[in-house]
N, C-alpha and C. Protein backbone atom coordinates (compact mmCIF):
# COMPACT_ATOMS: atom_id res chain seq x y z
N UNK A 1 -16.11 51.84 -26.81
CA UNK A 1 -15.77 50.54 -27.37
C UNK A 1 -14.51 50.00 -26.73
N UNK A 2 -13.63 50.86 -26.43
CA UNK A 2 -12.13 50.60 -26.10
C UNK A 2 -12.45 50.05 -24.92
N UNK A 3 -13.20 50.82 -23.86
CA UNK A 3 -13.51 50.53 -22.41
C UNK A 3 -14.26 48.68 -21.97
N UNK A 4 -14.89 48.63 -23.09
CA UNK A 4 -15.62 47.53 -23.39
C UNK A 4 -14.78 45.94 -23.43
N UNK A 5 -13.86 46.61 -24.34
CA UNK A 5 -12.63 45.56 -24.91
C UNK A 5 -12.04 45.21 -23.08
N UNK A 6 -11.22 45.90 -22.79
CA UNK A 6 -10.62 46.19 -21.28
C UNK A 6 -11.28 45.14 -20.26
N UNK A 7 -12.90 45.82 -20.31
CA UNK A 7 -13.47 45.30 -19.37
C UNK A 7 -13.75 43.47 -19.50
N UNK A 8 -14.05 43.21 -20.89
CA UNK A 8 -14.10 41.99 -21.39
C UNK A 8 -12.85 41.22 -20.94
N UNK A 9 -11.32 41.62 -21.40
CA UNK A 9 -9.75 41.40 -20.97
C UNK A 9 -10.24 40.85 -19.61
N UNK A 10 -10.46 41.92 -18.76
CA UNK A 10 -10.30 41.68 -17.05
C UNK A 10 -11.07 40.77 -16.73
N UNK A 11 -12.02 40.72 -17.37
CA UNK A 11 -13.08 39.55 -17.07
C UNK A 11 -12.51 38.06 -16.65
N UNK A 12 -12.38 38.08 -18.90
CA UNK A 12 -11.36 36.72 -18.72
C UNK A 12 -10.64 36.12 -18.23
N UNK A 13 -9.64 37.40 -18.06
CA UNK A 13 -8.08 37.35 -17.36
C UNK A 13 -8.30 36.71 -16.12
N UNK A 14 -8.99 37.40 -15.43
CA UNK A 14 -9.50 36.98 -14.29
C UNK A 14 -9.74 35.83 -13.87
N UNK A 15 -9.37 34.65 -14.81
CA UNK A 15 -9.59 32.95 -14.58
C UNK A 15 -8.21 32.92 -14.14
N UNK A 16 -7.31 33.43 -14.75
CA UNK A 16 -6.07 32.97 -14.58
C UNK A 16 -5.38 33.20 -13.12
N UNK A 17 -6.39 34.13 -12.66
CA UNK A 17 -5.77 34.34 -11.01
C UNK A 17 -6.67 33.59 -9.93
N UNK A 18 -7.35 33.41 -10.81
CA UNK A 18 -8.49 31.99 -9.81
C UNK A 18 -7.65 31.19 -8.78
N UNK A 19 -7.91 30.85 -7.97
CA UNK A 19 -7.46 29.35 -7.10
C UNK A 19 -8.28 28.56 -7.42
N UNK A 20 -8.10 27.22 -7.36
CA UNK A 20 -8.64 26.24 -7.81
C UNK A 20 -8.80 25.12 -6.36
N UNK A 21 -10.09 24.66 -5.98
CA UNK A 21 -10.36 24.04 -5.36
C UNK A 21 -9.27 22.43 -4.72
N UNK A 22 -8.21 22.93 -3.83
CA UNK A 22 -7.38 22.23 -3.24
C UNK A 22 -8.11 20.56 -2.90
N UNK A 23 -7.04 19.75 -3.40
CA UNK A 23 -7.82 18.13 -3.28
C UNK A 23 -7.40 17.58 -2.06
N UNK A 24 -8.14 17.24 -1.12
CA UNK A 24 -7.70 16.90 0.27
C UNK A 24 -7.74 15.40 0.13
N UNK A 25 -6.77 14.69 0.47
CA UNK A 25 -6.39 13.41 0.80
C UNK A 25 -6.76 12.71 1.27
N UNK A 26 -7.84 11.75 1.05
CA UNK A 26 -8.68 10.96 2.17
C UNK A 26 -8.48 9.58 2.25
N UNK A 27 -7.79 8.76 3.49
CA UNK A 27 -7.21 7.71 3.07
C UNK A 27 -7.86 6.30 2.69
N UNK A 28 -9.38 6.77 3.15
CA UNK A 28 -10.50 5.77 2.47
C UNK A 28 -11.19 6.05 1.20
N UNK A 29 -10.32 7.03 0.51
CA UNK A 29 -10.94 7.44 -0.91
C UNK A 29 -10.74 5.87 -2.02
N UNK A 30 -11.67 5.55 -2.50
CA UNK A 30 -11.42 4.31 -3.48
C UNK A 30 -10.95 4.63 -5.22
N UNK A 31 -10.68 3.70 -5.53
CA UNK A 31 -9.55 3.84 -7.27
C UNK A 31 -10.64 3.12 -7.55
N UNK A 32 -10.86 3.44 -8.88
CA UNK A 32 -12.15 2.01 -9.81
C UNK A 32 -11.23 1.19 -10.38
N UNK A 33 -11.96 0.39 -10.65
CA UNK A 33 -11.23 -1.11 -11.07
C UNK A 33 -10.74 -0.38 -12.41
N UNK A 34 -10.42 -0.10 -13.18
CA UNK A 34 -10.23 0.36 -14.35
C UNK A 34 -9.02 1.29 -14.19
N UNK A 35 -8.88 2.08 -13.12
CA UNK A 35 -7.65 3.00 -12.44
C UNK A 35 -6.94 1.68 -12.21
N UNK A 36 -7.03 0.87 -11.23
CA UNK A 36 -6.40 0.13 -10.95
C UNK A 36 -6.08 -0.73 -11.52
N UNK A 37 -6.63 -1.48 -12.51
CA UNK A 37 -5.88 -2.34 -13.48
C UNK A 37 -4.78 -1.51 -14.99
N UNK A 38 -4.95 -0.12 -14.92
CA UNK A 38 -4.21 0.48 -15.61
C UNK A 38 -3.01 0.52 -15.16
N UNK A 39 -3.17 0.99 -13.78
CA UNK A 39 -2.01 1.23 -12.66
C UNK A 39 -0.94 -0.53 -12.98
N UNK A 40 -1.72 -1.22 -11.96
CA UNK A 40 -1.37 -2.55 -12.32
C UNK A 40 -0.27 -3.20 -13.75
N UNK A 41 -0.94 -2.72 -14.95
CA UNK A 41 -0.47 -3.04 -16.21
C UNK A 41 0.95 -2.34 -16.42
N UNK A 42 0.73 -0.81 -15.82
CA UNK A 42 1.85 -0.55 -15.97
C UNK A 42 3.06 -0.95 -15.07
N UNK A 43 2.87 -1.22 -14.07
CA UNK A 43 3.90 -1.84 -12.86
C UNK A 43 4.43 -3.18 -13.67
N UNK A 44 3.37 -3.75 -14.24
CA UNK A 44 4.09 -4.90 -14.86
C UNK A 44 5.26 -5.15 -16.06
N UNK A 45 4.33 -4.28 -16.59
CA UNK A 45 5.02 -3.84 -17.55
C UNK A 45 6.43 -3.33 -17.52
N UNK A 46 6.26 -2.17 -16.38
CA UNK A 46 8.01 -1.89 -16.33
C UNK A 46 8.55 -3.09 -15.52
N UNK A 47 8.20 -3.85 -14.60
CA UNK A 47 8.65 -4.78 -13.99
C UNK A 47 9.55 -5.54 -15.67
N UNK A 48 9.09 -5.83 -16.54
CA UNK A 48 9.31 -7.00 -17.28
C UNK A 48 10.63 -6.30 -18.21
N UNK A 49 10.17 -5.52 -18.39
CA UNK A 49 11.11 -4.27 -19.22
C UNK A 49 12.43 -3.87 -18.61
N UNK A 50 12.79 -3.57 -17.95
CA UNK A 50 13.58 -3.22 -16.76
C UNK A 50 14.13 -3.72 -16.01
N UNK A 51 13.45 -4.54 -14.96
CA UNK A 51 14.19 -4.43 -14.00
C UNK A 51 15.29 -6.27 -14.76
N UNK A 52 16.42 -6.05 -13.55
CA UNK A 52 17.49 -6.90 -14.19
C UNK A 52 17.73 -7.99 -13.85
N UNK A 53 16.63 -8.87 -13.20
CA UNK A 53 16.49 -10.28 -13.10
C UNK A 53 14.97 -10.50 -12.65
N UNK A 54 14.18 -10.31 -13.35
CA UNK A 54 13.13 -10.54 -13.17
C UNK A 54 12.65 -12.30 -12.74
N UNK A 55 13.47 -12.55 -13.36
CA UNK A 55 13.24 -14.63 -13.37
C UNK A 55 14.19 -15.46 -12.94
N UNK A 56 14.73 -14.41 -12.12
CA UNK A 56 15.82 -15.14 -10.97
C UNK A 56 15.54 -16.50 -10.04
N UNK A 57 14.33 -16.31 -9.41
CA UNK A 57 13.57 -17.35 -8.88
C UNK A 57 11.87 -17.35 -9.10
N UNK A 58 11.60 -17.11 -9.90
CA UNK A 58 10.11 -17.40 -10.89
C UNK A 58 10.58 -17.83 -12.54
N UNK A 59 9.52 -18.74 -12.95
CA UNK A 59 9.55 -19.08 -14.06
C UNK A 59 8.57 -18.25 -14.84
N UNK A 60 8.93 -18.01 -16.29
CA UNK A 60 7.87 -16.74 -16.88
C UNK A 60 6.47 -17.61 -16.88
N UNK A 61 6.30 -18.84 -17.00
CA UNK A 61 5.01 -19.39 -16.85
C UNK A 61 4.42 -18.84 -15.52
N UNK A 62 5.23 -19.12 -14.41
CA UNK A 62 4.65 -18.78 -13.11
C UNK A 62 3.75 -17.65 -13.21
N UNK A 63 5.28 -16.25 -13.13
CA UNK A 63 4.77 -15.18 -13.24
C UNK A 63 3.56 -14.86 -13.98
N UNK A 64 3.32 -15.52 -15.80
CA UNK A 64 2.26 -14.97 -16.12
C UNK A 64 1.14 -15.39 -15.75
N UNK A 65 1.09 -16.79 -14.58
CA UNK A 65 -0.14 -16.89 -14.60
C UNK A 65 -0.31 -16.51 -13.21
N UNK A 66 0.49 -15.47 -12.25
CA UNK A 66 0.33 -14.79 -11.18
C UNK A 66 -0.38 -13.45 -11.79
N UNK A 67 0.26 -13.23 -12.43
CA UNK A 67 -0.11 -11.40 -13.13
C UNK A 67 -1.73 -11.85 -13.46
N UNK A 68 -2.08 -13.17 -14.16
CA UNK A 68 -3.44 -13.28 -14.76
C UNK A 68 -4.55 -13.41 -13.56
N UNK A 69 -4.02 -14.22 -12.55
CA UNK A 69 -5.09 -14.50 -11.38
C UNK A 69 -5.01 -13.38 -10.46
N UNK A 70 -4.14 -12.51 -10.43
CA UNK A 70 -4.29 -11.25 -9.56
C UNK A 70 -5.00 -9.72 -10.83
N UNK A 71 -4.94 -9.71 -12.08
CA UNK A 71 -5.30 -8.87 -13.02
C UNK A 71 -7.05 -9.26 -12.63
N UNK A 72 -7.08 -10.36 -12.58
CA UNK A 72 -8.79 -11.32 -12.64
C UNK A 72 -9.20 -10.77 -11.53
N UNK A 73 -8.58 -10.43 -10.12
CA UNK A 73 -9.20 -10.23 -9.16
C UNK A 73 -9.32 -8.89 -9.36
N UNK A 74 -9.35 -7.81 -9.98
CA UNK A 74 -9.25 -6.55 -9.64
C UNK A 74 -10.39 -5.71 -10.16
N UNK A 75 -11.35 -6.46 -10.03
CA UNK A 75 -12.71 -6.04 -10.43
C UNK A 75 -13.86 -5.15 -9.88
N UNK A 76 -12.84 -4.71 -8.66
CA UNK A 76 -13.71 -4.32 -7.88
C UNK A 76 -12.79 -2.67 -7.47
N UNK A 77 -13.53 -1.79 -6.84
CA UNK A 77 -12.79 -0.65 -6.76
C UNK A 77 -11.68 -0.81 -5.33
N UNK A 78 -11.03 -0.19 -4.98
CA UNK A 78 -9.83 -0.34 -3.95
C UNK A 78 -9.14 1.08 -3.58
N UNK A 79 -8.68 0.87 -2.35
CA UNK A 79 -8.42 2.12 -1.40
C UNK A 79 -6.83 2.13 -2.06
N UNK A 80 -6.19 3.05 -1.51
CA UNK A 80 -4.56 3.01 -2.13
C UNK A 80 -3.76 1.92 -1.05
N UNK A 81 -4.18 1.86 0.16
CA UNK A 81 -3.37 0.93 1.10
C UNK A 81 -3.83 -0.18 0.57
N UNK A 82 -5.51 -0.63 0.45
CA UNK A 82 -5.56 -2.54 -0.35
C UNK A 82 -4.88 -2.39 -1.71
N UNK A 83 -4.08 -1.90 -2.33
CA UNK A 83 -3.87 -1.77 -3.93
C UNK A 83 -2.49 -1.62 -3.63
N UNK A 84 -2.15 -1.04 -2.49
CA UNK A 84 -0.20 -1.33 -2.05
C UNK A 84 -0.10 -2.54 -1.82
N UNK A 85 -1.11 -3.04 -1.05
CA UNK A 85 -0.53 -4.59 -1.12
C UNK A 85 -0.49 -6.24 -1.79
N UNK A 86 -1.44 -5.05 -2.66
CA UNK A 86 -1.85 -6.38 -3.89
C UNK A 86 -0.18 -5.86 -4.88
N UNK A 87 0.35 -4.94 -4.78
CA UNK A 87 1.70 -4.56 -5.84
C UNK A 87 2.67 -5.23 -5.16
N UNK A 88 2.42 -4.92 -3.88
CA UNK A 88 3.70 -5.53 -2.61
C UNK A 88 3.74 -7.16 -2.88
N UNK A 89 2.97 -7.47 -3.03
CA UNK A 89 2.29 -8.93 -2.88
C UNK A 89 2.96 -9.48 -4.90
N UNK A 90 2.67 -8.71 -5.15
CA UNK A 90 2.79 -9.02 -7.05
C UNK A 90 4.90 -9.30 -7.08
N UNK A 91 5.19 -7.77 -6.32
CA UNK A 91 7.00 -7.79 -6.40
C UNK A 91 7.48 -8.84 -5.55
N UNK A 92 6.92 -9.37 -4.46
CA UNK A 92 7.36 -10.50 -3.91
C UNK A 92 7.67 -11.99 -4.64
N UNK A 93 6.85 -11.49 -6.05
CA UNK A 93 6.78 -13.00 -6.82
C UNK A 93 8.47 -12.95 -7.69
N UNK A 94 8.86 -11.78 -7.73
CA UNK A 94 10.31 -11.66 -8.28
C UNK A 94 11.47 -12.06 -7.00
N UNK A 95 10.73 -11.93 -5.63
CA UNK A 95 12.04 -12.11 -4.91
C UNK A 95 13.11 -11.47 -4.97
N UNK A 96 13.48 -9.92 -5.20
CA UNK A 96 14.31 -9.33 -5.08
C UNK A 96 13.82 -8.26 -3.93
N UNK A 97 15.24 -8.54 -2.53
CA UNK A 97 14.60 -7.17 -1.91
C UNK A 97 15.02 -5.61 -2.05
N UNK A 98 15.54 -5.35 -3.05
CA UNK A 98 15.68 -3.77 -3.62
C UNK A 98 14.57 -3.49 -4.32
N UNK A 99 13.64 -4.19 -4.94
CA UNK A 99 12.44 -3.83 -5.17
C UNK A 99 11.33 -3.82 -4.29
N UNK A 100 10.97 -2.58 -3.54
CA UNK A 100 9.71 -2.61 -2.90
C UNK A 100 8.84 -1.53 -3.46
N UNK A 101 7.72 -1.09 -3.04
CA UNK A 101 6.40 -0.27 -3.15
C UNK A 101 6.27 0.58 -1.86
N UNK A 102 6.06 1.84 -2.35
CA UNK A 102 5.81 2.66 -1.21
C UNK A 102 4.95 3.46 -1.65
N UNK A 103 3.76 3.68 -0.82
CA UNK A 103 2.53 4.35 -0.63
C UNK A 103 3.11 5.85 -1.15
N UNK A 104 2.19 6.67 -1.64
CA UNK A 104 2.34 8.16 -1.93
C UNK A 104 2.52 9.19 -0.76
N UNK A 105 3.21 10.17 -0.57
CA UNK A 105 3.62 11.09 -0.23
C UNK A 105 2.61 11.48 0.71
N UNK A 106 1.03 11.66 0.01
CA UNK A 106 0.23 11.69 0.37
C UNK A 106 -0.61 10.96 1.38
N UNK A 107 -0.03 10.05 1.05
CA UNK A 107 -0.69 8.59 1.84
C UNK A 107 -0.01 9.09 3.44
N UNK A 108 1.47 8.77 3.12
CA UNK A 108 2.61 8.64 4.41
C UNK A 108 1.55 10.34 5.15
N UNK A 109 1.83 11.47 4.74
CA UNK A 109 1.23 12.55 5.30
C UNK A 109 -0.26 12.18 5.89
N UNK A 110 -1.17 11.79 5.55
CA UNK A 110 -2.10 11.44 6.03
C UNK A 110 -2.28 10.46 7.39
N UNK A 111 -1.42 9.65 7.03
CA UNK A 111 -1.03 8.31 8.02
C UNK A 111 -0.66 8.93 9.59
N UNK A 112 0.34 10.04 9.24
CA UNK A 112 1.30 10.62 10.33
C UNK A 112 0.28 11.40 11.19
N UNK A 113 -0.80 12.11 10.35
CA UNK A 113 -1.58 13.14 10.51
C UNK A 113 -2.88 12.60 11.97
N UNK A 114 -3.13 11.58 11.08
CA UNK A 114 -4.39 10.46 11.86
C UNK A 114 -3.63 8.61 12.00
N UNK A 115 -3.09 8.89 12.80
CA UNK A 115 -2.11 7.56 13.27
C UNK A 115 -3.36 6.70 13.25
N UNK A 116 -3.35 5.39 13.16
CA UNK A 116 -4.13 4.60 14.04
C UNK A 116 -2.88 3.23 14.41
N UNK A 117 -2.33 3.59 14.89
CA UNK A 117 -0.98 2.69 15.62
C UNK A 117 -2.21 1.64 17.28
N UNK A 118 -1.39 0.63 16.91
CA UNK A 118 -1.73 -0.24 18.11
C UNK A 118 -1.05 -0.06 19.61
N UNK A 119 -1.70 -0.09 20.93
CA UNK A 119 -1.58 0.73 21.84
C UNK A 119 -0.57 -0.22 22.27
N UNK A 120 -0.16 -1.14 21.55
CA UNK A 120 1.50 -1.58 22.36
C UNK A 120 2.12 -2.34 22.08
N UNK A 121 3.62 -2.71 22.59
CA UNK A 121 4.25 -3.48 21.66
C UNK A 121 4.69 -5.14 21.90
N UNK A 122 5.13 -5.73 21.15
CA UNK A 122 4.88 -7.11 20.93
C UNK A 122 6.12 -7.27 20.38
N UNK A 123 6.04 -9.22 21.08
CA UNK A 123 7.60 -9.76 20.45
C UNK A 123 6.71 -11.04 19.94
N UNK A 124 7.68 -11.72 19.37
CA UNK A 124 7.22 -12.82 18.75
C UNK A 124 8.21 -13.98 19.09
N UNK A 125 7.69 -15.53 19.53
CA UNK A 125 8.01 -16.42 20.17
C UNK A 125 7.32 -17.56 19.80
N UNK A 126 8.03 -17.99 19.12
CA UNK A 126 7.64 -19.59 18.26
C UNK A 126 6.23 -19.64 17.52
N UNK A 127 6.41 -18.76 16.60
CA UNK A 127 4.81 -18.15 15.93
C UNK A 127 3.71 -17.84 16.60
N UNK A 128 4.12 -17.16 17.71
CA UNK A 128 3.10 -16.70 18.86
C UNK A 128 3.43 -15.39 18.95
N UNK A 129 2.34 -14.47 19.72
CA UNK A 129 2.97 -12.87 19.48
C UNK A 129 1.97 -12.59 20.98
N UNK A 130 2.56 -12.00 21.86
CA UNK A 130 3.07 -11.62 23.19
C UNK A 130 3.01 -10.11 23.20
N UNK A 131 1.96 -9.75 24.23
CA UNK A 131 2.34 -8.38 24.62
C UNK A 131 3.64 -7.89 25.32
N UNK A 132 4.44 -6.85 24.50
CA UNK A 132 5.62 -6.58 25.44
C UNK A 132 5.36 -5.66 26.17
N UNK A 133 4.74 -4.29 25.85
CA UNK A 133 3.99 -3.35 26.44
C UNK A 133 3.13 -2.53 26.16
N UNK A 134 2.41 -2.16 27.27
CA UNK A 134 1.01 -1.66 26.75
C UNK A 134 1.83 -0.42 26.76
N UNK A 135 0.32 0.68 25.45
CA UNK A 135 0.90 1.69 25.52
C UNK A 135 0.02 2.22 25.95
N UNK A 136 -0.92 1.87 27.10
CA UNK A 136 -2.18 2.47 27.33
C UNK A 136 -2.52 2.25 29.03
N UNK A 137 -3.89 2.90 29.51
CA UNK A 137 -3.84 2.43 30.81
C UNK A 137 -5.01 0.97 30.45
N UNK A 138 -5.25 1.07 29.63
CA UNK A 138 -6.21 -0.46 29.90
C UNK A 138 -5.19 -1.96 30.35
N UNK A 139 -6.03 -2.49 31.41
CA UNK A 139 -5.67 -2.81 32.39
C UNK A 139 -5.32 -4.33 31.51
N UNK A 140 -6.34 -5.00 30.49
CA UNK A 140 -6.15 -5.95 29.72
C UNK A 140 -5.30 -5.95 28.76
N UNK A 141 -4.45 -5.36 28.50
CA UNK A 141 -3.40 -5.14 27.56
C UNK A 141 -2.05 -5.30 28.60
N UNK A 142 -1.96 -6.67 29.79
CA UNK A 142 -1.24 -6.98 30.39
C UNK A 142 0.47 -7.16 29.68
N UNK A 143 1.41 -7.02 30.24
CA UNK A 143 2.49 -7.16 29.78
C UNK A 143 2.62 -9.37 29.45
N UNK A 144 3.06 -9.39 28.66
CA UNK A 144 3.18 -11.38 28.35
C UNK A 144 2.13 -12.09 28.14
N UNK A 145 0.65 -10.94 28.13
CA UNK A 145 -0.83 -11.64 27.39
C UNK A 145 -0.65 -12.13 25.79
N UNK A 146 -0.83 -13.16 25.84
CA UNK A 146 -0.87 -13.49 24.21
C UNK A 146 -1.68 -13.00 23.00
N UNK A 147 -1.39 -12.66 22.08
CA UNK A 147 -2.35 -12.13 21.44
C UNK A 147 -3.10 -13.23 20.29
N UNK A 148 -4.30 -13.25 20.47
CA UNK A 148 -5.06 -14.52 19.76
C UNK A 148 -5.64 -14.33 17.87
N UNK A 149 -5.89 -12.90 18.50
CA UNK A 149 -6.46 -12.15 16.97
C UNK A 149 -6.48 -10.49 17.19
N UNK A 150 -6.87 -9.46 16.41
CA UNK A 150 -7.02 -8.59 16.22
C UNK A 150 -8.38 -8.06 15.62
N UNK A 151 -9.25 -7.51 15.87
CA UNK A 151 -10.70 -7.23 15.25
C UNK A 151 -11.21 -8.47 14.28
N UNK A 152 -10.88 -9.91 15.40
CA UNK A 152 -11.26 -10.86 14.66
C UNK A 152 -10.96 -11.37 13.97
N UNK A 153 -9.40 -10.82 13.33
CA UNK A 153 -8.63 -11.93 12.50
C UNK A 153 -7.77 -12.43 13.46
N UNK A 154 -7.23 -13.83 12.95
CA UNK A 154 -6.26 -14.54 13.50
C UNK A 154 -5.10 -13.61 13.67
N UNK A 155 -4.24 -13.98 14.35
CA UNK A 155 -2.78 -13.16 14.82
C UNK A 155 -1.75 -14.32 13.72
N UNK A 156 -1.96 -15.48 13.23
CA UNK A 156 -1.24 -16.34 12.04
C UNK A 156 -1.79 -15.80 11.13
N UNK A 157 -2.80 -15.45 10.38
CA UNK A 157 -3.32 -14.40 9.54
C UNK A 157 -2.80 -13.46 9.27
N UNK A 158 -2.30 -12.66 10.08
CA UNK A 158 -1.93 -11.27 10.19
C UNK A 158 -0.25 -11.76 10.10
N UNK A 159 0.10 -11.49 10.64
CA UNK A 159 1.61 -12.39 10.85
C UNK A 159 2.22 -12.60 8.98
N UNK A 160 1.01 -13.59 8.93
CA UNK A 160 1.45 -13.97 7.56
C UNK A 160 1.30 -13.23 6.09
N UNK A 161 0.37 -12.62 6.55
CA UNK A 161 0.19 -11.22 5.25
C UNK A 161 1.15 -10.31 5.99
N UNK A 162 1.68 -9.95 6.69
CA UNK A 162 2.66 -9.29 6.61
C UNK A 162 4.04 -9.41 6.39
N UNK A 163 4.25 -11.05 6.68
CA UNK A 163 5.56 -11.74 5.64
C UNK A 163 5.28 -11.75 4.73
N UNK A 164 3.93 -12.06 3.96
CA UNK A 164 3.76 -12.10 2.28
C UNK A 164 4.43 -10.87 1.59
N UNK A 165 4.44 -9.63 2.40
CA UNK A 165 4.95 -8.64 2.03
C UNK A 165 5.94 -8.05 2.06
N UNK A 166 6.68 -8.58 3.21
CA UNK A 166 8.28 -8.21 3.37
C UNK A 166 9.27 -8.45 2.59
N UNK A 167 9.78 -6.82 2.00
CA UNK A 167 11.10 -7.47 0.97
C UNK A 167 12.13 -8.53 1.46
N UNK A 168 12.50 -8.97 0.65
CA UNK A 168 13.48 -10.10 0.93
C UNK A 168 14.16 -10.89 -0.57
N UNK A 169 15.66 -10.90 -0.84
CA UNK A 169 16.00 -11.56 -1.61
C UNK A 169 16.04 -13.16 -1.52
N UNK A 170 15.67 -13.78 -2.67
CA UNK A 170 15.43 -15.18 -2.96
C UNK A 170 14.22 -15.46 -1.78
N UNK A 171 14.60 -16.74 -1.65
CA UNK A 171 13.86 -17.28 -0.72
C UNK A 171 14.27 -17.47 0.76
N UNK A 172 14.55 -16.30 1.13
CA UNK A 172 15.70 -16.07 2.34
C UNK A 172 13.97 -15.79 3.26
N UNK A 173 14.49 -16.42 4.31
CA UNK A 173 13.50 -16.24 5.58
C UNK A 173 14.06 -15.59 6.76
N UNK A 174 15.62 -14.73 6.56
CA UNK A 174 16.14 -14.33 7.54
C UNK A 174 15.91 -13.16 7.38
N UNK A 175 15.74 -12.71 9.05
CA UNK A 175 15.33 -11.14 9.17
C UNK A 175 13.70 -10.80 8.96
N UNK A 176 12.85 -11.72 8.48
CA UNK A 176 11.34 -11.59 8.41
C UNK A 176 10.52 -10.71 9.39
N UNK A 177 10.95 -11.79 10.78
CA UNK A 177 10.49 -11.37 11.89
C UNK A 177 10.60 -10.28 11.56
């Protein structure tokens, strides 16, 4: 009977030294709309609570009817990079640049892991954007070729969702570039 007891113990016990199936990071893994509008609620939430000028340059009418037409859009499921920039995009409506959003730990590790960086670099010249150098041997990635679009979006497109996102206090346009 005693032996029985023991063997039953080790059995059990035996969960507790288990490993448990490690969660690998996938940076096209999607959030359901329901993750994400939880997520969402709470960002706002502490946004309103907290932080110490929320309505520095927004009016609370504004804001609530930004929070309502971006809450409305979130109906659909989303990767963690489209859902950084719908938050990035939300803190920009406060205009403070000590408040930004940064992707998870996880995210940045993944990113570093499987780069997909553009093969070269670029200046920008009267809302135009200019190859400065290729980082590649393709021969069309000339040094001072203009760049028109990117996988079919506009290069003013792009440009501009990425100012939509740049911290910046008030309505300061310096340093954007």
């Amino acid at each position: 009977m005693c032996i029985k007891k023991i063997l039953l113990f080790l059995i059990l016990s035996s969960n507790l030294f288990a490993f448990g199936q490690k969660l690998v990071y996938q940076g096209d893994r999607k959030y359901s709309s329901n993750q994400i509008q939880h997520d969402f609620s709470i960002l706002v939430s502490t946004i309103k609570e907290y932080h110490p000028s929320v309505y520095n340059y927004i009016t609370t009418d504004s804001l609530e009817n930004y929070i309502t037409k971006t809450t409305a859009k979130l109906n659909d499921s989303l990767t963690e990079s489209e859902f950084h920039i719908i938050v990035r995009e939300f803190l920009m409506q406060i205009r403070c640049g000590h408040t930004v959003a940064k992707p998870s730990e996880e995210w940045y590790s993944y990113h570093k892991s499987n780069p997909k960086l553009l093969p070269f670099e670029i200046f920008l010249f009267n809302d135009s954007v200019f190859i400065k150098t290729s980082l590649t041997e393709n021969t069309d990635l000339q040094q001072g070729i203009e760049l028109i679009s990117i996988d079919n979006i506009p290069i003013k497109t792009i440009i501009d969702q990425m100012k939509s996102i740049q911290p910046r206090d008030g309505f300061s346009e310096s340093f954007v570039n």
